[in-house]
PDB file of N, CA and C in Angstrom:
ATOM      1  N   UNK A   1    -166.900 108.928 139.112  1.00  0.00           N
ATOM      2  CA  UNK A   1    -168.330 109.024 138.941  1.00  0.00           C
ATOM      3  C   UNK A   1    -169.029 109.281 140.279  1.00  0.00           C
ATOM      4  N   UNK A   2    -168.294 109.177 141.537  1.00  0.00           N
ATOM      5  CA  UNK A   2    -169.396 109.008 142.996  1.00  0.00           C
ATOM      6  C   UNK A   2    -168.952 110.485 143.148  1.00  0.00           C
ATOM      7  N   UNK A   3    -167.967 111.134 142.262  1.00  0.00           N
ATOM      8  CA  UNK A   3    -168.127 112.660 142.709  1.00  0.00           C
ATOM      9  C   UNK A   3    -168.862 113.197 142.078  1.00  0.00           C
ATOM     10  N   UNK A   4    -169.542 113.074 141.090  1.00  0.00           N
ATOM     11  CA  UNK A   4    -170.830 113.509 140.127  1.00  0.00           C
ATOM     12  C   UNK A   4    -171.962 113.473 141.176  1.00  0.00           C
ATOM     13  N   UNK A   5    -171.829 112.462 141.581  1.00  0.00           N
ATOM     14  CA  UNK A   5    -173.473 112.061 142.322  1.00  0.00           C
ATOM     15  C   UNK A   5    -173.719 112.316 143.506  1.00  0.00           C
ATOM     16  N   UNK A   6    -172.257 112.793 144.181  1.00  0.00           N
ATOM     17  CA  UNK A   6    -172.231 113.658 145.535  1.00  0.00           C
ATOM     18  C   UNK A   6    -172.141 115.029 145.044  1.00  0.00           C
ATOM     19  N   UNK A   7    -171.887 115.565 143.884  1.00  0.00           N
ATOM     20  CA  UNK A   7    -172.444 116.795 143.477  1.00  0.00           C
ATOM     21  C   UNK A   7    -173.609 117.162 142.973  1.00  0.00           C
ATOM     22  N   UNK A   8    -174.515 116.018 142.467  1.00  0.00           N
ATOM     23  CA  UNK A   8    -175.754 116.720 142.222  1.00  0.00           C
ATOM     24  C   UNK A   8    -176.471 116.545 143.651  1.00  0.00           C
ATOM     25  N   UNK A   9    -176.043 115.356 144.196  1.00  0.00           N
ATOM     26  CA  UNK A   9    -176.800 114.913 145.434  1.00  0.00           C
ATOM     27  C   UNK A   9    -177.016 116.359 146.445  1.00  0.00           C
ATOM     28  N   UNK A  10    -175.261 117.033 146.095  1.00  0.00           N
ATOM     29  CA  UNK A  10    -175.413 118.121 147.166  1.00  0.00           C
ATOM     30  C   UNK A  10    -176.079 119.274 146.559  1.00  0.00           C
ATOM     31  N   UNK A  11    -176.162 119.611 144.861  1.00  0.00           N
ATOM     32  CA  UNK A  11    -177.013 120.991 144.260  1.00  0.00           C
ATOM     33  C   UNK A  11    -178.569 120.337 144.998  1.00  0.00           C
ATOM     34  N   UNK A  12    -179.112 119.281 144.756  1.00  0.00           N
ATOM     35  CA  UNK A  12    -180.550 119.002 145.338  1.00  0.00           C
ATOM     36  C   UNK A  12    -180.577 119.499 146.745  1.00  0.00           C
ATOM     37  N   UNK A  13    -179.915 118.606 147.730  1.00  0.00           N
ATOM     38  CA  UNK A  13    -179.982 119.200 148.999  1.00  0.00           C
ATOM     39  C   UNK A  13    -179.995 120.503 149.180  1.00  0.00           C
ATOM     40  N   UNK A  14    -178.905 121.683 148.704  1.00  0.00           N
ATOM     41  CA  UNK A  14    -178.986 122.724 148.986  1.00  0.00           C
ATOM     42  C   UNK A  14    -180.487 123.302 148.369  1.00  0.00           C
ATOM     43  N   UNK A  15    -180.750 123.193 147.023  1.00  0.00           N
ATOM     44  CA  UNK A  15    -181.759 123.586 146.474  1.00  0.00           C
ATOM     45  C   UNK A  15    -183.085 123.476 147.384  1.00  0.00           C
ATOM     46  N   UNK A  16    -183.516 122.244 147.739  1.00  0.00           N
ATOM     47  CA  UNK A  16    -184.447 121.704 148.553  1.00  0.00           C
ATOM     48  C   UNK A  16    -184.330 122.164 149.936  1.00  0.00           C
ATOM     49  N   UNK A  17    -183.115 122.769 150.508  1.00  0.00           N
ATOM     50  CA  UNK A  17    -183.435 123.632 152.011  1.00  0.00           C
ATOM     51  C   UNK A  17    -183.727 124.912 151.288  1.00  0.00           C
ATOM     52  N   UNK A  18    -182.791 125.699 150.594  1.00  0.00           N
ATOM     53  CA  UNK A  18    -183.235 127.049 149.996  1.00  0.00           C
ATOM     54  C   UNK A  18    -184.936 127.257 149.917  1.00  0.00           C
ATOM     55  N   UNK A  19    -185.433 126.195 149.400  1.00  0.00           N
ATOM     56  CA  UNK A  19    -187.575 126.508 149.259  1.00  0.00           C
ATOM     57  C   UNK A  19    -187.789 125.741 150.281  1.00  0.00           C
ATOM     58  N   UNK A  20    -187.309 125.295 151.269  1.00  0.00           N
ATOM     59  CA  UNK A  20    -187.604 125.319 152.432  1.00  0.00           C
ATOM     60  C   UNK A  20    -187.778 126.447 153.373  1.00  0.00           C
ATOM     61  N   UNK A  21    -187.020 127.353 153.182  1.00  0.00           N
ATOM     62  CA  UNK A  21    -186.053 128.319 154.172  1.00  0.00           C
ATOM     63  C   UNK A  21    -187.367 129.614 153.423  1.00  0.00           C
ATOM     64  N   UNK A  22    -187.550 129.571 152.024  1.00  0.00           N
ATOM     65  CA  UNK A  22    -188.019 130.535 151.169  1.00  0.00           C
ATOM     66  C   UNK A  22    -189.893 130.697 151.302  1.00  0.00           C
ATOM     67  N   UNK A  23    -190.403 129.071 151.917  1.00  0.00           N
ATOM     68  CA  UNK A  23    -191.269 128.749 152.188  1.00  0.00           C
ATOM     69  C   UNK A  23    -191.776 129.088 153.795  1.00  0.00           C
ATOM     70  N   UNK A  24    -191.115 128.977 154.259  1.00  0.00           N
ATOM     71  CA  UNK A  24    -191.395 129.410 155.733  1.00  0.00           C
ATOM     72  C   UNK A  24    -190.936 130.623 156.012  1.00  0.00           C
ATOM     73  N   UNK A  25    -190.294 131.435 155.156  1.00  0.00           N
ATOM     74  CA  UNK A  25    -190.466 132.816 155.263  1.00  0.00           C
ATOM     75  C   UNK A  25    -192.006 133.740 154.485  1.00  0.00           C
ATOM     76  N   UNK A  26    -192.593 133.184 153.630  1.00  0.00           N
ATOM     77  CA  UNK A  26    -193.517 133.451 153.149  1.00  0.00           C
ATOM     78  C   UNK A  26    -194.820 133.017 153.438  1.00  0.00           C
ATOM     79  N   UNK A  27    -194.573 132.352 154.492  1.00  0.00           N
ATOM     80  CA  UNK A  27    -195.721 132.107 154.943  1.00  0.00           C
ATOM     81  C   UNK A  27    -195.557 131.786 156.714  1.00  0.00           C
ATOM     82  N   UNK A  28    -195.384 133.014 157.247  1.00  0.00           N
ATOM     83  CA  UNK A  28    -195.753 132.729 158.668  1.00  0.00           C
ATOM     84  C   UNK A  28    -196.875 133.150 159.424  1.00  0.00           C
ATOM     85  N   UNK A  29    -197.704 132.840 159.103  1.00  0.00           N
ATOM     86  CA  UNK A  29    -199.172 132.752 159.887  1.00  0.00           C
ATOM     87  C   UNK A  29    -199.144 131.544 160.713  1.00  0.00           C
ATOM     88  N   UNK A  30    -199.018 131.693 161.869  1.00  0.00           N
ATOM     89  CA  UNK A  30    -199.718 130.317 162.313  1.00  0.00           C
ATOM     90  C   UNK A  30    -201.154 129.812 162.553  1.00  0.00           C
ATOM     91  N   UNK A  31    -201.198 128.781 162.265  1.00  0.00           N
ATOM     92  CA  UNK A  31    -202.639 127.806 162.300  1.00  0.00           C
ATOM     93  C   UNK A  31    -202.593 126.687 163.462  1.00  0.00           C
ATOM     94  N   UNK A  32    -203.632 126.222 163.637  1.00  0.00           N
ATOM     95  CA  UNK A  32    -203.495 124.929 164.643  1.00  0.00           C
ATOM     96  C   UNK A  32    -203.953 124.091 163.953  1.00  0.00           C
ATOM     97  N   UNK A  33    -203.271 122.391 164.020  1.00  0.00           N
ATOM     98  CA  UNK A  33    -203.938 121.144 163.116  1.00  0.00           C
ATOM     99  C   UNK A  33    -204.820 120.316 163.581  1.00  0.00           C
ATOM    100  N   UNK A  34    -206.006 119.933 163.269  1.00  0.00           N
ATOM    101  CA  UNK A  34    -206.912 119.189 163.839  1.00  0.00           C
ATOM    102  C   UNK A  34    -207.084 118.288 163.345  1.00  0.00           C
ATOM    103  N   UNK A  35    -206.541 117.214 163.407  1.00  0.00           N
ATOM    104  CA  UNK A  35    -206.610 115.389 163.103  1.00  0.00           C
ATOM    105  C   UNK A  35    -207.836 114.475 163.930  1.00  0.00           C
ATOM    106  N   UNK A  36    -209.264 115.344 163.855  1.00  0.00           N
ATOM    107  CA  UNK A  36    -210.127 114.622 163.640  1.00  0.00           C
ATOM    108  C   UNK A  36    -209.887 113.866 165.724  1.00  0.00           C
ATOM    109  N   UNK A  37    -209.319 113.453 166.117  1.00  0.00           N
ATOM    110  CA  UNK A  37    -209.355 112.899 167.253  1.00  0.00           C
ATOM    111  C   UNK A  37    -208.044 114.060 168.660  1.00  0.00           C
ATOM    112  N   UNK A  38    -207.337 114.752 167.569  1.00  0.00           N
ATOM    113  CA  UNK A  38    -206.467 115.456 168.439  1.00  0.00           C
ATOM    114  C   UNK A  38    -206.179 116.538 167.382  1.00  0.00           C
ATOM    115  N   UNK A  39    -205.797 117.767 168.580  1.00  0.00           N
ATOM    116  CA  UNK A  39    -205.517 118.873 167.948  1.00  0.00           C
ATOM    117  C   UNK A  39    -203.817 119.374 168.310  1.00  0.00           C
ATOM    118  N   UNK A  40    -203.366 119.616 167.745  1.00  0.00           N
ATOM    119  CA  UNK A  40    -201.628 120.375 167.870  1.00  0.00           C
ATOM    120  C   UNK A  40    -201.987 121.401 167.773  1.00  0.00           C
ATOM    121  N   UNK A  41    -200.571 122.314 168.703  1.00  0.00           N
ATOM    122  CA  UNK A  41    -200.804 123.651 168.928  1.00  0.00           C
ATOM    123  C   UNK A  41    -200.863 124.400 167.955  1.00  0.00           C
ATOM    124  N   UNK A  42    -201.112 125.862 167.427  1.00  0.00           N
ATOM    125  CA  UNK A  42    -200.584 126.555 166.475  1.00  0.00           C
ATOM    126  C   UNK A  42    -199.084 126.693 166.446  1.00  0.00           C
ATOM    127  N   UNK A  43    -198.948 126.226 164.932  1.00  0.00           N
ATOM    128  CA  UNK A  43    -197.272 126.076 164.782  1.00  0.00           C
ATOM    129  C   UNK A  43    -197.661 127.041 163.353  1.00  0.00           C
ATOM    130  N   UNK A  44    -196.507 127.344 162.512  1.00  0.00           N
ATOM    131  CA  UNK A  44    -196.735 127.815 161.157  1.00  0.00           C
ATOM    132  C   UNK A  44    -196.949 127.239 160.110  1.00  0.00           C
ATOM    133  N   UNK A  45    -197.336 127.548 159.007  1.00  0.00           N
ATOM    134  CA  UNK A  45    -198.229 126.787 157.753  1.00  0.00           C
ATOM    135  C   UNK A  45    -197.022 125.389 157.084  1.00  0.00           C
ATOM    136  N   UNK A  46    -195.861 126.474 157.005  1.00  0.00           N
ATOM    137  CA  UNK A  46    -194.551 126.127 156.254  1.00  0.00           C
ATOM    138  C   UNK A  46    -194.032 124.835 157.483  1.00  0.00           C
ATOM    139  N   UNK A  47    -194.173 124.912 158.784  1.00  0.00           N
ATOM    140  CA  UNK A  47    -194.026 123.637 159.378  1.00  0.00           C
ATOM    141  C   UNK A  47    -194.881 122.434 159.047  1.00  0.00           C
ATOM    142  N   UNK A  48    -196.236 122.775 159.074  1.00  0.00           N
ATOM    143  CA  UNK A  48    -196.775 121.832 159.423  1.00  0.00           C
ATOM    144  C   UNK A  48    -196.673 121.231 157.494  1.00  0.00           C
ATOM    145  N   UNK A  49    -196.539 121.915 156.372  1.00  0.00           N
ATOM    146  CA  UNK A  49    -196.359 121.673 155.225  1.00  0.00           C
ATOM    147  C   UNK A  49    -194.978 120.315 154.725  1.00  0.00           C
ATOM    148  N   UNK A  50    -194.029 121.812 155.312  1.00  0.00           N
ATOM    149  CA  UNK A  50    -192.368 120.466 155.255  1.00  0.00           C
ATOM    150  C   UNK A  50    -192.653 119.343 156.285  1.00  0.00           C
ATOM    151  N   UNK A  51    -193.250 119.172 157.516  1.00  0.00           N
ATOM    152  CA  UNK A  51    -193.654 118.307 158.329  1.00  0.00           C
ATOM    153  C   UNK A  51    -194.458 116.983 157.425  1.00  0.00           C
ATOM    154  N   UNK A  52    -195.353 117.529 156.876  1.00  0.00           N
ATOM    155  CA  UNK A  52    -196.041 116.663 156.077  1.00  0.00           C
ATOM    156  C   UNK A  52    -195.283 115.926 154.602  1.00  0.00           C
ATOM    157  N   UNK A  53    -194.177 116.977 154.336  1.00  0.00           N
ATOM    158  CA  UNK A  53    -193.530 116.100 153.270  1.00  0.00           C
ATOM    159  C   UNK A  53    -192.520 115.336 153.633  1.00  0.00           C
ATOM    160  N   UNK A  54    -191.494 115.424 154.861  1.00  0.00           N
ATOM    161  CA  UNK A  54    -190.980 114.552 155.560  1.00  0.00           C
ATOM    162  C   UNK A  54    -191.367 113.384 156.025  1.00  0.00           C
ATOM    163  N   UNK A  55    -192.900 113.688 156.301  1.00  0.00           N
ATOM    164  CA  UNK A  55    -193.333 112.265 157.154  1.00  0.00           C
ATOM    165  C   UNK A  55    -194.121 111.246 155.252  1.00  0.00           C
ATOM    166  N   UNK A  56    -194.174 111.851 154.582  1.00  0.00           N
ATOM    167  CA  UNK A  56    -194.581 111.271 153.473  1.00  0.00           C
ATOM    168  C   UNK A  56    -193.682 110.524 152.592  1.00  0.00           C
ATOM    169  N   UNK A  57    -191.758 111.172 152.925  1.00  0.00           N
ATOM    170  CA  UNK A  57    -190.883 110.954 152.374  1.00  0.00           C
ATOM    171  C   UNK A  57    -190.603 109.352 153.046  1.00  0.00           C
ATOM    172  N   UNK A  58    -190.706 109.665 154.390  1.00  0.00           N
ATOM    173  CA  UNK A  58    -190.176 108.398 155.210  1.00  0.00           C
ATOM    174  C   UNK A  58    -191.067 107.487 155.037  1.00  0.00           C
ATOM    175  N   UNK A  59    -192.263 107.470 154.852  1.00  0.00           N
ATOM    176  CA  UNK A  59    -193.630 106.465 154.506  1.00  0.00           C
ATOM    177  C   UNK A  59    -193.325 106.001 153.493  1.00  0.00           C
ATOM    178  N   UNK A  60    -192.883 106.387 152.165  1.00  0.00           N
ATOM    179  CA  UNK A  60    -192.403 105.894 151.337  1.00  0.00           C
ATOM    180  C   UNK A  60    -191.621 104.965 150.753  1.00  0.00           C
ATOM    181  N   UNK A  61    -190.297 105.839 151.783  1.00  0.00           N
ATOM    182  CA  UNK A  61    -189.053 104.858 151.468  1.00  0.00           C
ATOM    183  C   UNK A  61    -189.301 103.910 152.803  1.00  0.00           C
ATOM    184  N   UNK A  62    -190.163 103.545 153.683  1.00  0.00           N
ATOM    185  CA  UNK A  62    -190.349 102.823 154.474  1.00  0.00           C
ATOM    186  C   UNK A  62    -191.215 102.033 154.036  1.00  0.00           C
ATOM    187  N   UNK A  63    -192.197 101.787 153.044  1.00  0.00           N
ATOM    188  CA  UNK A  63    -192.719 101.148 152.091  1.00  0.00           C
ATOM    189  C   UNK A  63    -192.652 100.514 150.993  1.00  0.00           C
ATOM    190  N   UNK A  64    -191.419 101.301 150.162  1.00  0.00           N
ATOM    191  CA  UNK A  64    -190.957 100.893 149.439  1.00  0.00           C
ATOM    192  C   UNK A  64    -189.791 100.039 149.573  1.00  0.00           C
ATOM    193  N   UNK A  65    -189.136 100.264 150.939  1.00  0.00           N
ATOM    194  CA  UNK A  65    -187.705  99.025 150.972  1.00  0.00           C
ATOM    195  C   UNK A  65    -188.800  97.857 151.736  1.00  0.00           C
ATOM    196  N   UNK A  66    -190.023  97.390 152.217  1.00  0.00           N
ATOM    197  CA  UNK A  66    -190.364  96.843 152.350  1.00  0.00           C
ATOM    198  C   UNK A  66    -191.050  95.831 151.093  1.00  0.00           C
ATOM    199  N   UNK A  67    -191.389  96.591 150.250  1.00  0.00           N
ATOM    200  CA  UNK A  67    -191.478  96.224 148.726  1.00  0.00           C
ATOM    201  C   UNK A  67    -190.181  95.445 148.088  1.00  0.00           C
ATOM    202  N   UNK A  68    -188.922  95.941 148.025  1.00  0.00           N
ATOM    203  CA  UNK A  68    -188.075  95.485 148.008  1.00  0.00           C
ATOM    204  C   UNK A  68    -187.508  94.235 148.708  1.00  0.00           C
ATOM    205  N   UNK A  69    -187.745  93.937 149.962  1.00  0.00           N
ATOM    206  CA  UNK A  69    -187.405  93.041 150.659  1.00  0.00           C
ATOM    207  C   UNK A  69    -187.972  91.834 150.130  1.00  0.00           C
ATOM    208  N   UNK A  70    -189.431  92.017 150.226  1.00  0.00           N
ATOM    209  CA  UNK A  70    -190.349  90.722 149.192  1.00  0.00           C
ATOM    210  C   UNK A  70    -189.685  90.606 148.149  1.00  0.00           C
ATOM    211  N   UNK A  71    -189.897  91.551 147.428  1.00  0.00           N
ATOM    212  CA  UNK A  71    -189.355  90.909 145.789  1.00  0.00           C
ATOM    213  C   UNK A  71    -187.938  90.292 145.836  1.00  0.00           C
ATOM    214  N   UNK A  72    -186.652  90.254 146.785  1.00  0.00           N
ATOM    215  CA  UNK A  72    -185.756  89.933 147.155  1.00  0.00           C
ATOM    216  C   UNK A  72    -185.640  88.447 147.339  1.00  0.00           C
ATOM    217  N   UNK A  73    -186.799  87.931 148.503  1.00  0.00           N
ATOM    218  CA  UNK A  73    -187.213  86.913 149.011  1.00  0.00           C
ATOM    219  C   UNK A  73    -187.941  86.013 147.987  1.00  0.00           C
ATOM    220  N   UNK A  74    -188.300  86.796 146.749  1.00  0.00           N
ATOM    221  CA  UNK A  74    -188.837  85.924 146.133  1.00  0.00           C
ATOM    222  C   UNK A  74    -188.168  85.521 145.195  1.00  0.00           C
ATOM    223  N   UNK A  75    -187.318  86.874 144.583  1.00  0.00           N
ATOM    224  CA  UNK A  75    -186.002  86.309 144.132  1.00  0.00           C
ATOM    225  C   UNK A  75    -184.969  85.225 144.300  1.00  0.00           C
ATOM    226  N   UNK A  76    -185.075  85.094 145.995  1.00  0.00           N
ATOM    227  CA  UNK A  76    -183.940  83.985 146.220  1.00  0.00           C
ATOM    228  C   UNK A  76    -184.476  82.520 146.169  1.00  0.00           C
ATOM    229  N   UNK A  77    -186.296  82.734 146.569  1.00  0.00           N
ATOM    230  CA  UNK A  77    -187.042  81.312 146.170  1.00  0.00           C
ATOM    231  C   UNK A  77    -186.761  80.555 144.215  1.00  0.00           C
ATOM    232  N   UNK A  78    -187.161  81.995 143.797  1.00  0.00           N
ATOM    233  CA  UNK A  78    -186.936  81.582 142.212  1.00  0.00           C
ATOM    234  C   UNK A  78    -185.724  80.847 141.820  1.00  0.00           C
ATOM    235  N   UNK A  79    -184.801  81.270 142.302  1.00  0.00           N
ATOM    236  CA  UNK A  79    -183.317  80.830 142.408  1.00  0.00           C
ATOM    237  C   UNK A  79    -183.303  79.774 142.531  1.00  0.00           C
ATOM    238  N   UNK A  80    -183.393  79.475 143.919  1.00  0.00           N
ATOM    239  CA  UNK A  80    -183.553  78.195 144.464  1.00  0.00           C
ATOM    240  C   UNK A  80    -184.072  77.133 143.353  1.00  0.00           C
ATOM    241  N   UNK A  81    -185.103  77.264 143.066  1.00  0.00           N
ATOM    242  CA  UNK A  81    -186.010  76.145 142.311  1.00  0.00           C
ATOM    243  C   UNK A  81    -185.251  76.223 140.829  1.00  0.00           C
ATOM    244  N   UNK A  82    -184.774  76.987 140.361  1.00  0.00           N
ATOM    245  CA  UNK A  82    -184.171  76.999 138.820  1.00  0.00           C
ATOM    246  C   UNK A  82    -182.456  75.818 139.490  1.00  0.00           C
ATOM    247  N   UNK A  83    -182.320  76.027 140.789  1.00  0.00           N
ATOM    248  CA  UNK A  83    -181.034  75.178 140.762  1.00  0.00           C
ATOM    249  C   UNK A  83    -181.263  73.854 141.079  1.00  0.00           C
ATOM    250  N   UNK A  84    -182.452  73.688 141.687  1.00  0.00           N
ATOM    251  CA  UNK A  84    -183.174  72.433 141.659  1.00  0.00           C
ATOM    252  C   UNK A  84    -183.184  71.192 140.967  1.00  0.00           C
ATOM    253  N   UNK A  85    -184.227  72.887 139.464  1.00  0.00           N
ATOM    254  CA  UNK A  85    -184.083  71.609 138.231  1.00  0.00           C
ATOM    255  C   UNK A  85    -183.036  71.830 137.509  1.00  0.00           C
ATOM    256  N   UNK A  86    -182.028  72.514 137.561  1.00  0.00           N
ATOM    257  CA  UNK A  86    -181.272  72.236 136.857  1.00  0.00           C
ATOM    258  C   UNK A  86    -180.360  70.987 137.446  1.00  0.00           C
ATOM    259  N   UNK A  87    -180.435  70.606 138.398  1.00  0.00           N
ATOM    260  CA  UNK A  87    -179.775  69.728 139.086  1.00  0.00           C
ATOM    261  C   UNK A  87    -180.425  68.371 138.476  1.00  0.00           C
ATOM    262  N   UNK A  88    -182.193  68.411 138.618  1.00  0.00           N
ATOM    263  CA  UNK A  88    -182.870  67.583 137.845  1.00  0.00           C
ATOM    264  C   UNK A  88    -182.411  66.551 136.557  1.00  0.00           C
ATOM    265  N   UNK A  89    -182.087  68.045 135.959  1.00  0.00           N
ATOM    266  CA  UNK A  89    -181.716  67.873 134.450  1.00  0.00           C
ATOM    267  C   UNK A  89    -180.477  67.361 134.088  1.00  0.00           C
ATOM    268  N   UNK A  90    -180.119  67.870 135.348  1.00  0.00           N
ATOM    269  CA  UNK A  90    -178.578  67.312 134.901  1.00  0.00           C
ATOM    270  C   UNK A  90    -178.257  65.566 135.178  1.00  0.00           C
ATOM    271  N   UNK A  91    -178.936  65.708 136.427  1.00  0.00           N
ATOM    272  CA  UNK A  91    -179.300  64.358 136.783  1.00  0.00           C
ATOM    273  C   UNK A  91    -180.058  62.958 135.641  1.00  0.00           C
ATOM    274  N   UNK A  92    -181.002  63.310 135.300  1.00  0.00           N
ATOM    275  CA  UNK A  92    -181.562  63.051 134.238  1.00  0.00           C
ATOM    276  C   UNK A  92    -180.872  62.874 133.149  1.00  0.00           C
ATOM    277  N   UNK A  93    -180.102  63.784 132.174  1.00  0.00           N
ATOM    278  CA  UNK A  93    -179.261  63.911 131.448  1.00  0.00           C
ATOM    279  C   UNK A  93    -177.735  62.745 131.559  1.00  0.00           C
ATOM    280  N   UNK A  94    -177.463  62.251 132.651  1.00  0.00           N
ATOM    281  CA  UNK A  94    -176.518  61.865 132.940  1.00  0.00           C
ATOM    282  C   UNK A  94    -176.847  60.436 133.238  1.00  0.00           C
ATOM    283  N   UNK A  95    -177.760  59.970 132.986  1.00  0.00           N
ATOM    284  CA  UNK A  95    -178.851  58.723 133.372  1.00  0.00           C
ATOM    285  C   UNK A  95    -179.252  58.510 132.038  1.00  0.00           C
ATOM    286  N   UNK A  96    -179.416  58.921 131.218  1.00  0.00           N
ATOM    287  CA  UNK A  96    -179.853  58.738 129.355  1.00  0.00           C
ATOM    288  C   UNK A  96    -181.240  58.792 129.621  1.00  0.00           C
ATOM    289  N   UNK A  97    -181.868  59.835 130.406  1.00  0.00           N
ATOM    290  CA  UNK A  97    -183.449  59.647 130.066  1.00  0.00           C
ATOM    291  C   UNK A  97    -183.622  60.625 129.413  1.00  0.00           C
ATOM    292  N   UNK A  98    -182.880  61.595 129.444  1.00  0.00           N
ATOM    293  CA  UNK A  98    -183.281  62.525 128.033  1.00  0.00           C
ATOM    294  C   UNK A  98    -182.222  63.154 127.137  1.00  0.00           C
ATOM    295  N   UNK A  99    -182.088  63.930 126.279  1.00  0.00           N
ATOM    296  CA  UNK A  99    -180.911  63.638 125.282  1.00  0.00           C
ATOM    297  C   UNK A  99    -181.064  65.130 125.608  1.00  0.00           C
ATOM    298  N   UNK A 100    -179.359  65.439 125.459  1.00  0.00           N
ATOM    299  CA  UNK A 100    -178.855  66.847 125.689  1.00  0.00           C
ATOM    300  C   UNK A 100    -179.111  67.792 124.077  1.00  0.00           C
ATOM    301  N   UNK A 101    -179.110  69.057 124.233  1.00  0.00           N
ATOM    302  CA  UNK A 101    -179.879  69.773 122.978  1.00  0.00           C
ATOM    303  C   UNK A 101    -178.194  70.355 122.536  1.00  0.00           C
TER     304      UNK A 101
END
């Protein structure tokens, strides 16, 4: 099965440089970018485009494994406290204060 998923993994990759490659041939005009406090030189449309979906890709998954990390952490709190009471219970249970189901 991990050769399935290193084969589609690799049809995407190739696919995704191909309209890369197809994109910056169709559009080479260069422009210059002005971010309001600084300007970059004129580079071409198709850079500053894949530039922008790279840095959006990494924002992402740099956001999202941070997302992950919490819910992880909260996972292992939840944990924690379910072994708690079950310890509780068991405790309890083993003491006759409450009757097993």
């Amino acid at each position: 099965m991990n050769w399935l998923r290193f084969l589609v993994l690799a049809i995407f990759t190739s696919a995704m440089s191909l309209l890369g490659a197809l994109l910056a041939i169709q559009n080479p005009q260069v422009v210059p970018l002005d971010l309001l406090f600084i300007t970059f030189r004129p580079r071409s449309i198709a850079l500053w485009i894949l530039s922008a979906l790279v840095f959006g890709a990494l924002l992402g998954m740099f956001l999202s494994g941070l997302l992950a990390l919490r819910l992880k952490a909260r996972l292992v709190r939840t944990r924690r406290k379910l072994e708690a009471t079950q310890l509780e219970v068991d405790q309890l249970r083993r003491s006759g204060l409450i009757s097993s189901d």
